[in-house]
PDB file of N, CA and C in Angstrom:
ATOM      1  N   UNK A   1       0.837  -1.186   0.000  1.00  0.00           N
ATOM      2  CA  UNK A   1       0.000   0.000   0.000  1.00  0.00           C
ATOM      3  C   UNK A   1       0.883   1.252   0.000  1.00  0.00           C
ATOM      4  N   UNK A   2       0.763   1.720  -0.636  1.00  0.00           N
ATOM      5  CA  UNK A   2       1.231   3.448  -1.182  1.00  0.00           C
ATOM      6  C   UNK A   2       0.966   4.580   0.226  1.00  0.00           C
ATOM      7  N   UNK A   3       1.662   4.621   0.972  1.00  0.00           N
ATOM      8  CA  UNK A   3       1.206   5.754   1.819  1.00  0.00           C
ATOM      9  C   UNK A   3       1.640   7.070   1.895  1.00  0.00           C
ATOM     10  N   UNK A   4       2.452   7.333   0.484  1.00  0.00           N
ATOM     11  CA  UNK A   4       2.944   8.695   0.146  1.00  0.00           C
ATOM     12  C   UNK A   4       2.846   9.117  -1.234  1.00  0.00           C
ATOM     13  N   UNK A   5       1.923   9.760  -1.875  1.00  0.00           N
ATOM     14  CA  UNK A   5       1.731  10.326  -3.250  1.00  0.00           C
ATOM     15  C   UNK A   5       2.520  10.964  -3.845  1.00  0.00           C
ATOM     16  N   UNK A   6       3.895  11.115  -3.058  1.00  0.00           N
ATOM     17  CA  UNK A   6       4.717  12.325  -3.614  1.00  0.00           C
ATOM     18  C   UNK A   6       4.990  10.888  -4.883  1.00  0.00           C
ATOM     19  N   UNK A   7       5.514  12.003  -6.122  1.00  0.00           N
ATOM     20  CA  UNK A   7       6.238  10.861  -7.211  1.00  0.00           C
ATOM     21  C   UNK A   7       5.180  10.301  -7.830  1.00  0.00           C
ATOM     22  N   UNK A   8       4.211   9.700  -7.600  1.00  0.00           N
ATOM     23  CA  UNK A   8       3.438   8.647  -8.171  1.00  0.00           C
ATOM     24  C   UNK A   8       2.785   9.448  -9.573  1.00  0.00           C
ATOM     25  N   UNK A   9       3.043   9.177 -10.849  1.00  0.00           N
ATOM     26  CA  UNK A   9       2.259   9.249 -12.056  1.00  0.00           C
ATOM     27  C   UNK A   9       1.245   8.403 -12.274  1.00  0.00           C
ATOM     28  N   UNK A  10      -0.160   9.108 -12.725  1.00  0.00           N
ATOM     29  CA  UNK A  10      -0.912   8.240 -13.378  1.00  0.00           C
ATOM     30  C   UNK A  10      -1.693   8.714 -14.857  1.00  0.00           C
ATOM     31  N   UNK A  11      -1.478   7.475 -15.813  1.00  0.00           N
ATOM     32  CA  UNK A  11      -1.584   7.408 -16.880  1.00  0.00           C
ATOM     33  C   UNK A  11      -3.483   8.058 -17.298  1.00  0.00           C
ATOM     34  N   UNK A  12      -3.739   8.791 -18.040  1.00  0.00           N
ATOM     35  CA  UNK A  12      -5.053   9.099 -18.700  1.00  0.00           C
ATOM     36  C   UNK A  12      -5.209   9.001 -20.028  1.00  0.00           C
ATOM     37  N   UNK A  13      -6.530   8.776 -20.413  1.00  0.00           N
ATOM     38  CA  UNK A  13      -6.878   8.597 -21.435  1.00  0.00           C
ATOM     39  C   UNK A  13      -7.902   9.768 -21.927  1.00  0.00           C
ATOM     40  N   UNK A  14      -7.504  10.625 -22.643  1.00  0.00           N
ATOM     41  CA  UNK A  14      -8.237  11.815 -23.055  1.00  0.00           C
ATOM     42  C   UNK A  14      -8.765  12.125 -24.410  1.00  0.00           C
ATOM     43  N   UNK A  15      -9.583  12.887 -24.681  1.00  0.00           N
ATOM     44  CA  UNK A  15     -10.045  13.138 -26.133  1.00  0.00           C
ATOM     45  C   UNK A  15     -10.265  11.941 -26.958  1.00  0.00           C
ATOM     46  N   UNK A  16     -11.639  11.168 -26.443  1.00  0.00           N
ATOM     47  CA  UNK A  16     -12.094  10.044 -26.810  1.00  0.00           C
ATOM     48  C   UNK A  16     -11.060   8.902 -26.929  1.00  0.00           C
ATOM     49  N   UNK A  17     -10.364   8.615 -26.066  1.00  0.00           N
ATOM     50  CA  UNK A  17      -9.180   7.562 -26.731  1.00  0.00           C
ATOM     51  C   UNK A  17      -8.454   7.870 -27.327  1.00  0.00           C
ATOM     52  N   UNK A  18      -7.939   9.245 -27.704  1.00  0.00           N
ATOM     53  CA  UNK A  18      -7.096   9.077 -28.898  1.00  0.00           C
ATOM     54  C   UNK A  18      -5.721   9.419 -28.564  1.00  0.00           C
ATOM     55  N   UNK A  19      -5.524   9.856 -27.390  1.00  0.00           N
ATOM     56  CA  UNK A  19      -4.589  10.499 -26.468  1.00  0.00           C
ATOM     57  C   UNK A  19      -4.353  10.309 -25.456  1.00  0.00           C
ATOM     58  N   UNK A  20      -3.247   9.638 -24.478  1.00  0.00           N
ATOM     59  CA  UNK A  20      -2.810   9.279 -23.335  1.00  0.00           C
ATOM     60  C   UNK A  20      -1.923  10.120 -23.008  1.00  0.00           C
ATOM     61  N   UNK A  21      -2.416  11.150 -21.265  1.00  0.00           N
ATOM     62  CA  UNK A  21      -1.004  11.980 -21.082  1.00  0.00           C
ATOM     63  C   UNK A  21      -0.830  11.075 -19.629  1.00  0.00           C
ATOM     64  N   UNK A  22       0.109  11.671 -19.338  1.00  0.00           N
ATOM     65  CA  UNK A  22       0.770  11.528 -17.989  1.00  0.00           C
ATOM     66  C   UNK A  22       1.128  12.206 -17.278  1.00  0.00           C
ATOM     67  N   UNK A  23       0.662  12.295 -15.723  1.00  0.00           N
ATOM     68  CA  UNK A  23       0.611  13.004 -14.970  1.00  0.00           C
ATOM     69  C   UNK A  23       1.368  12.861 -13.372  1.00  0.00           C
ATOM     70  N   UNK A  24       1.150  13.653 -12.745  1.00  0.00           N
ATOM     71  CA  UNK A  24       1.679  13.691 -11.337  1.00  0.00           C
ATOM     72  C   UNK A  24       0.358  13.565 -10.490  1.00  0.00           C
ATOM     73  N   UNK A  25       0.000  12.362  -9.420  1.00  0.00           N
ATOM     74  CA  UNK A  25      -1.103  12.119  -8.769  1.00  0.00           C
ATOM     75  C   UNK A  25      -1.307  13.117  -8.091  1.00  0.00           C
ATOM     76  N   UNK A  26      -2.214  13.807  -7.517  1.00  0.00           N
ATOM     77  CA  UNK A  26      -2.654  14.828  -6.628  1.00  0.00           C
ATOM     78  C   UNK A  26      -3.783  13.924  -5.727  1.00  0.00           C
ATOM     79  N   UNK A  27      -3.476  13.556  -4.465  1.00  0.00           N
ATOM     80  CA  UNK A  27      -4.295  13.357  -3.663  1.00  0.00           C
ATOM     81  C   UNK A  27      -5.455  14.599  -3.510  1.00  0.00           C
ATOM     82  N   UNK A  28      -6.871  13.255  -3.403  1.00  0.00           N
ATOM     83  CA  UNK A  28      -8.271  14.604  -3.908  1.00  0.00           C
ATOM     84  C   UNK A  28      -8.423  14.682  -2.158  1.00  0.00           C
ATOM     85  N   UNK A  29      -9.539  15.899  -1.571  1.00  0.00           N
ATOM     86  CA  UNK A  29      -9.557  16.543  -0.669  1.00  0.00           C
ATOM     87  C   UNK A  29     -11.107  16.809  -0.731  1.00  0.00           C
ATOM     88  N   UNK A  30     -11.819  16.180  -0.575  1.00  0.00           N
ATOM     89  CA  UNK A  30     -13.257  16.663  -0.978  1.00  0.00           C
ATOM     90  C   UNK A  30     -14.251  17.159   0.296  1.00  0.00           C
ATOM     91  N   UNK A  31     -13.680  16.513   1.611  1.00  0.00           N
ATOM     92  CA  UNK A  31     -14.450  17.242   2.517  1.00  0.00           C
ATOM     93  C   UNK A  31     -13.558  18.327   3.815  1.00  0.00           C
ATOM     94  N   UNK A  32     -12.081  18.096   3.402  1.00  0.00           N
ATOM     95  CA  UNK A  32     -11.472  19.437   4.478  1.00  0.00           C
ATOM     96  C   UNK A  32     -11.421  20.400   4.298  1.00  0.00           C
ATOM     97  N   UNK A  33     -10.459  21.417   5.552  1.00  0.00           N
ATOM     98  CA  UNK A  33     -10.771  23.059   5.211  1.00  0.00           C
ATOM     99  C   UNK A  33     -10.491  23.248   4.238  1.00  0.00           C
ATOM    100  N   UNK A  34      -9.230  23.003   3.199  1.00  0.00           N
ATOM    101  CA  UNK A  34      -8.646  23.002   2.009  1.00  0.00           C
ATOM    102  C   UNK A  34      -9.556  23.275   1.134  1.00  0.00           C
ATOM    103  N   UNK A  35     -10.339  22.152   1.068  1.00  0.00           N
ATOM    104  CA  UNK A  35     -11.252  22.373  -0.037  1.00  0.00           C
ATOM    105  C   UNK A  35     -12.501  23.275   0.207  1.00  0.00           C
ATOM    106  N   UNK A  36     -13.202  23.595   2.005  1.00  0.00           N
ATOM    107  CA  UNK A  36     -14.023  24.156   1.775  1.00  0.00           C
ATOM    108  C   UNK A  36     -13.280  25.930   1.400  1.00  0.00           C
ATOM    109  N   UNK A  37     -12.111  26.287   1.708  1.00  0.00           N
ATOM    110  CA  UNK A  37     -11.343  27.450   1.378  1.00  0.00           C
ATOM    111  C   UNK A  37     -11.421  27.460  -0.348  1.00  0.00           C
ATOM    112  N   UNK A  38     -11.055  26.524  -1.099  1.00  0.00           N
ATOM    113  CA  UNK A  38     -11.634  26.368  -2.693  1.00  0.00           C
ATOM    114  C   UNK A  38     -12.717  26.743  -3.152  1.00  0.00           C
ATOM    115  N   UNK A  39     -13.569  26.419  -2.161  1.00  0.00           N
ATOM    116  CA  UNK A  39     -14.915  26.073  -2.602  1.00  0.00           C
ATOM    117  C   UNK A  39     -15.603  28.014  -2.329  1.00  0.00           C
ATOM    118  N   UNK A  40     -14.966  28.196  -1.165  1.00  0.00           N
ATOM    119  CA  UNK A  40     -15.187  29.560  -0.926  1.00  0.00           C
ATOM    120  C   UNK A  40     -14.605  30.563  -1.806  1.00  0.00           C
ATOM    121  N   UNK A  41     -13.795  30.789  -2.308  1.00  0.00           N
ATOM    122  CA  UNK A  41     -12.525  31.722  -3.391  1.00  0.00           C
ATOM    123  C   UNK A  41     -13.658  31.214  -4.364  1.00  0.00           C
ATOM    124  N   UNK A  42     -14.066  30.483  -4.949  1.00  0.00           N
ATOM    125  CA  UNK A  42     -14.556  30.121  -6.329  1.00  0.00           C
ATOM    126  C   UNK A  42     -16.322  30.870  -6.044  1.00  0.00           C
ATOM    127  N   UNK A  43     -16.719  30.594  -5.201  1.00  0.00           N
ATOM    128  CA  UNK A  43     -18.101  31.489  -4.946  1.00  0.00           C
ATOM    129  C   UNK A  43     -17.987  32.827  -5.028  1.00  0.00           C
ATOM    130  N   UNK A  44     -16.732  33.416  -4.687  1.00  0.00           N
ATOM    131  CA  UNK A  44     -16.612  34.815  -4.395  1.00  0.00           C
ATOM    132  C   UNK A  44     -16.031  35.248  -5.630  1.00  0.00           C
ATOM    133  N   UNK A  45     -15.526  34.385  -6.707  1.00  0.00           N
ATOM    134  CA  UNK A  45     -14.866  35.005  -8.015  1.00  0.00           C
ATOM    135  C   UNK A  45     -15.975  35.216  -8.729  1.00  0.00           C
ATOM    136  N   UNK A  46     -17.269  34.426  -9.011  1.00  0.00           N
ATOM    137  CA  UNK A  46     -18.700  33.935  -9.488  1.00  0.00           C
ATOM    138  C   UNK A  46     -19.430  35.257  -8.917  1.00  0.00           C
ATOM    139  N   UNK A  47     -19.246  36.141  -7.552  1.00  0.00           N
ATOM    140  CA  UNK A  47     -19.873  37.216  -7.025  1.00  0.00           C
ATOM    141  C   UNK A  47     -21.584  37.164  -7.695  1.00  0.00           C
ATOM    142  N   UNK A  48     -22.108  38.014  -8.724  1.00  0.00           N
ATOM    143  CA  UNK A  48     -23.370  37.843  -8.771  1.00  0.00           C
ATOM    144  C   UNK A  48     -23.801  37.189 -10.239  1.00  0.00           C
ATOM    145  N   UNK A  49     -23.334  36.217 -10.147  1.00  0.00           N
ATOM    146  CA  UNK A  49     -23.785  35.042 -11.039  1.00  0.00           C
ATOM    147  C   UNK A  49     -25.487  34.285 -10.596  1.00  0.00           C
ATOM    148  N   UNK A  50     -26.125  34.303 -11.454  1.00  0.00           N
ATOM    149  CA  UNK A  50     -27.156  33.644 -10.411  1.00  0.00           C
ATOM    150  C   UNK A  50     -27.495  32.294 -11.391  1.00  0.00           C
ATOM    151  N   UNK A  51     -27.745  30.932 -10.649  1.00  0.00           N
ATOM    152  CA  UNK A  51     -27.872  30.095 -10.631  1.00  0.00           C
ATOM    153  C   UNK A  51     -29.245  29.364 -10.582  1.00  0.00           C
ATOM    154  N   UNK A  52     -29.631  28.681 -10.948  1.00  0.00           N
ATOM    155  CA  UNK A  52     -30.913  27.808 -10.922  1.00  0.00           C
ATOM    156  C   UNK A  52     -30.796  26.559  -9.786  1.00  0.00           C
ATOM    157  N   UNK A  53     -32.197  27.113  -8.851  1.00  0.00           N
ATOM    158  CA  UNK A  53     -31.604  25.817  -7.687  1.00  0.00           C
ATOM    159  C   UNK A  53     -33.266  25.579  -7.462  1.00  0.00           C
ATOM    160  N   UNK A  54     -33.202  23.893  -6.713  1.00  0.00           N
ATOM    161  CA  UNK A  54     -34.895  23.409  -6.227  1.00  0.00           C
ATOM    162  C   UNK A  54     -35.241  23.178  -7.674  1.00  0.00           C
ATOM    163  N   UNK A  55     -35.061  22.182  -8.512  1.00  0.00           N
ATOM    164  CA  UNK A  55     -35.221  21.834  -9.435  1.00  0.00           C
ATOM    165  C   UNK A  55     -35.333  22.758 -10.259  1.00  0.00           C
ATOM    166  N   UNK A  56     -34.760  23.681 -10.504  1.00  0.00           N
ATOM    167  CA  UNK A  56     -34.644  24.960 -11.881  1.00  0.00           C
ATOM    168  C   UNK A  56     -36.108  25.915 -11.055  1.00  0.00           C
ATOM    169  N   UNK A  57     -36.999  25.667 -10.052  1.00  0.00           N
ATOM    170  CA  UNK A  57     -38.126  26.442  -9.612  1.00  0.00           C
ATOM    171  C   UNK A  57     -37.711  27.979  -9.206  1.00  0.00           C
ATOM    172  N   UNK A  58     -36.835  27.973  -8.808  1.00  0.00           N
ATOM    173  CA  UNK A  58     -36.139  29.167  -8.370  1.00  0.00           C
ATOM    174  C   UNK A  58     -34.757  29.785  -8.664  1.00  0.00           C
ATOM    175  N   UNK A  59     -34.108  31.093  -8.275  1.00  0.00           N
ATOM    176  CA  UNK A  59     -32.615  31.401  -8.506  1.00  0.00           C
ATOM    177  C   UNK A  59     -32.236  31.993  -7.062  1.00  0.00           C
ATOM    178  N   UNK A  60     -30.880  31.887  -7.294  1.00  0.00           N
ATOM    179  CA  UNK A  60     -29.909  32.658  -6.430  1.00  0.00           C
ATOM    180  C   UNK A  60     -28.893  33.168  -6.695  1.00  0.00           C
ATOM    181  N   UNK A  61     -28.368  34.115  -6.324  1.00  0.00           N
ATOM    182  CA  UNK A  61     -27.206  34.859  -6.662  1.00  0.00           C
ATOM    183  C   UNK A  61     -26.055  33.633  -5.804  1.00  0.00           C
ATOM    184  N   UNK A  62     -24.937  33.556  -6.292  1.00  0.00           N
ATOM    185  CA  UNK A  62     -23.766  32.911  -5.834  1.00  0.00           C
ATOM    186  C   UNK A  62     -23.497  33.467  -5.027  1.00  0.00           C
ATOM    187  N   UNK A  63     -23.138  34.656  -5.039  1.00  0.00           N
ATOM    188  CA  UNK A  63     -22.303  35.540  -3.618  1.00  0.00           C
ATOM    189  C   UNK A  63     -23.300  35.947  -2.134  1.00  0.00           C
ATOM    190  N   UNK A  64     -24.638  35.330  -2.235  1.00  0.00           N
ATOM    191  CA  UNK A  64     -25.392  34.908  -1.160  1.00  0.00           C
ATOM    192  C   UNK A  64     -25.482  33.652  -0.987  1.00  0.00           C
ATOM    193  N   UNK A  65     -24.755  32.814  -1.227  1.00  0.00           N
ATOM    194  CA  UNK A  65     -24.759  31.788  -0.649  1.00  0.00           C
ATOM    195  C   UNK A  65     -23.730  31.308   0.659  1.00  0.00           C
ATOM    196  N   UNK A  66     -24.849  30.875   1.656  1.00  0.00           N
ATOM    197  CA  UNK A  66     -24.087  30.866   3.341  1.00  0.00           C
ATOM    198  C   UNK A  66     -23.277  29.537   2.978  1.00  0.00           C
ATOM    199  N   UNK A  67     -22.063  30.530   3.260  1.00  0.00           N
ATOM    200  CA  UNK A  67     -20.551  29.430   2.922  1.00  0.00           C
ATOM    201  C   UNK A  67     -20.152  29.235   4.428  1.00  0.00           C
ATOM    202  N   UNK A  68     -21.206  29.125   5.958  1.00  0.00           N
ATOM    203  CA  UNK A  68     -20.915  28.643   6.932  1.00  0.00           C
ATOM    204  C   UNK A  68     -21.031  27.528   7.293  1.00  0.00           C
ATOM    205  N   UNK A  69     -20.077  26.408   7.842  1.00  0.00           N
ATOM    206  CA  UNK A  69     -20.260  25.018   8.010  1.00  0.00           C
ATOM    207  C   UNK A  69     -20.979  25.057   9.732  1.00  0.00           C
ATOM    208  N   UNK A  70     -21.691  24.360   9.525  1.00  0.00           N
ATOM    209  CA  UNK A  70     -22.525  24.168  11.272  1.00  0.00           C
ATOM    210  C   UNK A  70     -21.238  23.068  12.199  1.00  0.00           C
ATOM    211  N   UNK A  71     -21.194  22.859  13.034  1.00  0.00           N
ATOM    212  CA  UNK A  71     -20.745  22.120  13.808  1.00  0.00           C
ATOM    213  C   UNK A  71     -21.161  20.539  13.992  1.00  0.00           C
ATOM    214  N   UNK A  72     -22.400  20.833  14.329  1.00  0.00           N
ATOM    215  CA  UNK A  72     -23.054  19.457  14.091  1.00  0.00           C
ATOM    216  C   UNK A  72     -24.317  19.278  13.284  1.00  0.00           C
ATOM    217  N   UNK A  73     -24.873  18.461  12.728  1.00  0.00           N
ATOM    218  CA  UNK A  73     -25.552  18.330  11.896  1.00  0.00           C
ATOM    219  C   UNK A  73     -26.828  18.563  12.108  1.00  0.00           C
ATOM    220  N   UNK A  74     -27.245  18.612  13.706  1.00  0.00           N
ATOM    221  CA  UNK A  74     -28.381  18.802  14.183  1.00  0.00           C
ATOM    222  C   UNK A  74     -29.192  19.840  13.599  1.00  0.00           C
ATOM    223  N   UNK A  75     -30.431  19.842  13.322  1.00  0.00           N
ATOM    224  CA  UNK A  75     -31.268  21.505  12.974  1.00  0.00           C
ATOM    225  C   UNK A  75     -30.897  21.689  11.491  1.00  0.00           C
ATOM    226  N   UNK A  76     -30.037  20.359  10.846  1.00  0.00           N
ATOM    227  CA  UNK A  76     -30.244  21.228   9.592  1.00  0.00           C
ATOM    228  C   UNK A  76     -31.374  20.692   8.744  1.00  0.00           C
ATOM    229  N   UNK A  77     -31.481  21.654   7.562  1.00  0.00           N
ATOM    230  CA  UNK A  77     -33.091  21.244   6.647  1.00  0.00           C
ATOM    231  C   UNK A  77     -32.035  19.999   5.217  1.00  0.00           C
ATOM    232  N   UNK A  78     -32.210  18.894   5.261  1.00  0.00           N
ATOM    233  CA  UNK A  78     -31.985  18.449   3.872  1.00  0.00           C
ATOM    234  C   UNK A  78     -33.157  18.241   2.914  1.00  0.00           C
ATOM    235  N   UNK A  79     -32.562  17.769   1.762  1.00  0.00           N
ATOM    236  CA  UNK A  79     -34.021  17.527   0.798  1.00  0.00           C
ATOM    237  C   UNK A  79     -33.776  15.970   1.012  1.00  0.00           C
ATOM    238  N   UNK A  80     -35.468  15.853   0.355  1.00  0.00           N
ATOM    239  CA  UNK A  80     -35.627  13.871   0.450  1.00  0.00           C
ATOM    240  C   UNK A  80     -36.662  14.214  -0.423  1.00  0.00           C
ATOM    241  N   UNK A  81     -36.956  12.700  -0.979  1.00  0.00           N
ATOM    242  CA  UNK A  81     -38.009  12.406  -2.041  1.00  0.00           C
ATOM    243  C   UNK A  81     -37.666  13.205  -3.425  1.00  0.00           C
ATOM    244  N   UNK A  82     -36.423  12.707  -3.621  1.00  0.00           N
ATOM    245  CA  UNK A  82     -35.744  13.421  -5.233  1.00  0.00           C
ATOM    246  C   UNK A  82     -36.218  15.080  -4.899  1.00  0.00           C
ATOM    247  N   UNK A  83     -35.790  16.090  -3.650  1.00  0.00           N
ATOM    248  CA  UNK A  83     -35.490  17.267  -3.804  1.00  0.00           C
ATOM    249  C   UNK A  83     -36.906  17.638  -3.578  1.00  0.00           C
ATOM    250  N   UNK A  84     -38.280  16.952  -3.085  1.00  0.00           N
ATOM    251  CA  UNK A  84     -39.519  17.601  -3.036  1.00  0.00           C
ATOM    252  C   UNK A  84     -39.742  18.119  -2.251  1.00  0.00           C
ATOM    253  N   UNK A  85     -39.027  17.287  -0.702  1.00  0.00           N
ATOM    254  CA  UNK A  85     -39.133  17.534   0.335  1.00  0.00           C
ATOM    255  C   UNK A  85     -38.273  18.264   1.255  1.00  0.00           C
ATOM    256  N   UNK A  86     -38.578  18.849   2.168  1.00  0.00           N
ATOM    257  CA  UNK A  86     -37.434  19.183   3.589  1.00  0.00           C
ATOM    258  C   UNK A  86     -37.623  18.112   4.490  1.00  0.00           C
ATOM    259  N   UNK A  87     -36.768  18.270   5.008  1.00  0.00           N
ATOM    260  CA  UNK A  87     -36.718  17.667   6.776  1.00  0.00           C
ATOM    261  C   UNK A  87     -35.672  18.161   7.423  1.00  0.00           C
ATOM    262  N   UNK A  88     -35.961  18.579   8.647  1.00  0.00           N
ATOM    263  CA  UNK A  88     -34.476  18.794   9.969  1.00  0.00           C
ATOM    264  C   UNK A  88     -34.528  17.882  10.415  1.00  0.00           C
ATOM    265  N   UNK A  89     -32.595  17.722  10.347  1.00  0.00           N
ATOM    266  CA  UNK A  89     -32.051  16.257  11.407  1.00  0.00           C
ATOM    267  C   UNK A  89     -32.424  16.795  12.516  1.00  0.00           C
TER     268      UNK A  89
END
């Protein structure tokens, strides 16, 4: 088992098959501060872009969107029933 990414290349296949490059692995980061700091810089470059959200029913501007993480999961609203519904955990 690999427990250090430094060095490691991996091979891709791009532009329908017709092209293989090669690369340097980048370990992905999808739920730490790292990425929510990404995720924040990229909302704020977007400023008043507005977006289609709740199945295309409504919009929002990007740069109102609460980029605060809660602590615990308690009290929050998710959707259920393919996005029809709310519920708080």
């Amino acid at each position: 088992m690999v427990t250090s990414y430094e060095g490691l290349k991996i091979r891709r296949v791009i532009n329908k098959g017709t092209k293989i490059i090669e690369e340097e692995y980048k370990r992905p980061n999808w739920a730490g501060e790292e990425f929510h700091d990404h995720e924040t810089e990229k909302i704020s470059l977007a400023g008043e872009i507005m977006v289609s959200i709740a199945k295309g029913t409504s919009k929002v501007r990007l740069g109102t969107v609460n980029r605060t993480r809660p602590n615990t999961p308690k009290g929050i609203m998710i959707s259920i029933n393919k996005g029809t519904s709310r519920v708080r955990l």
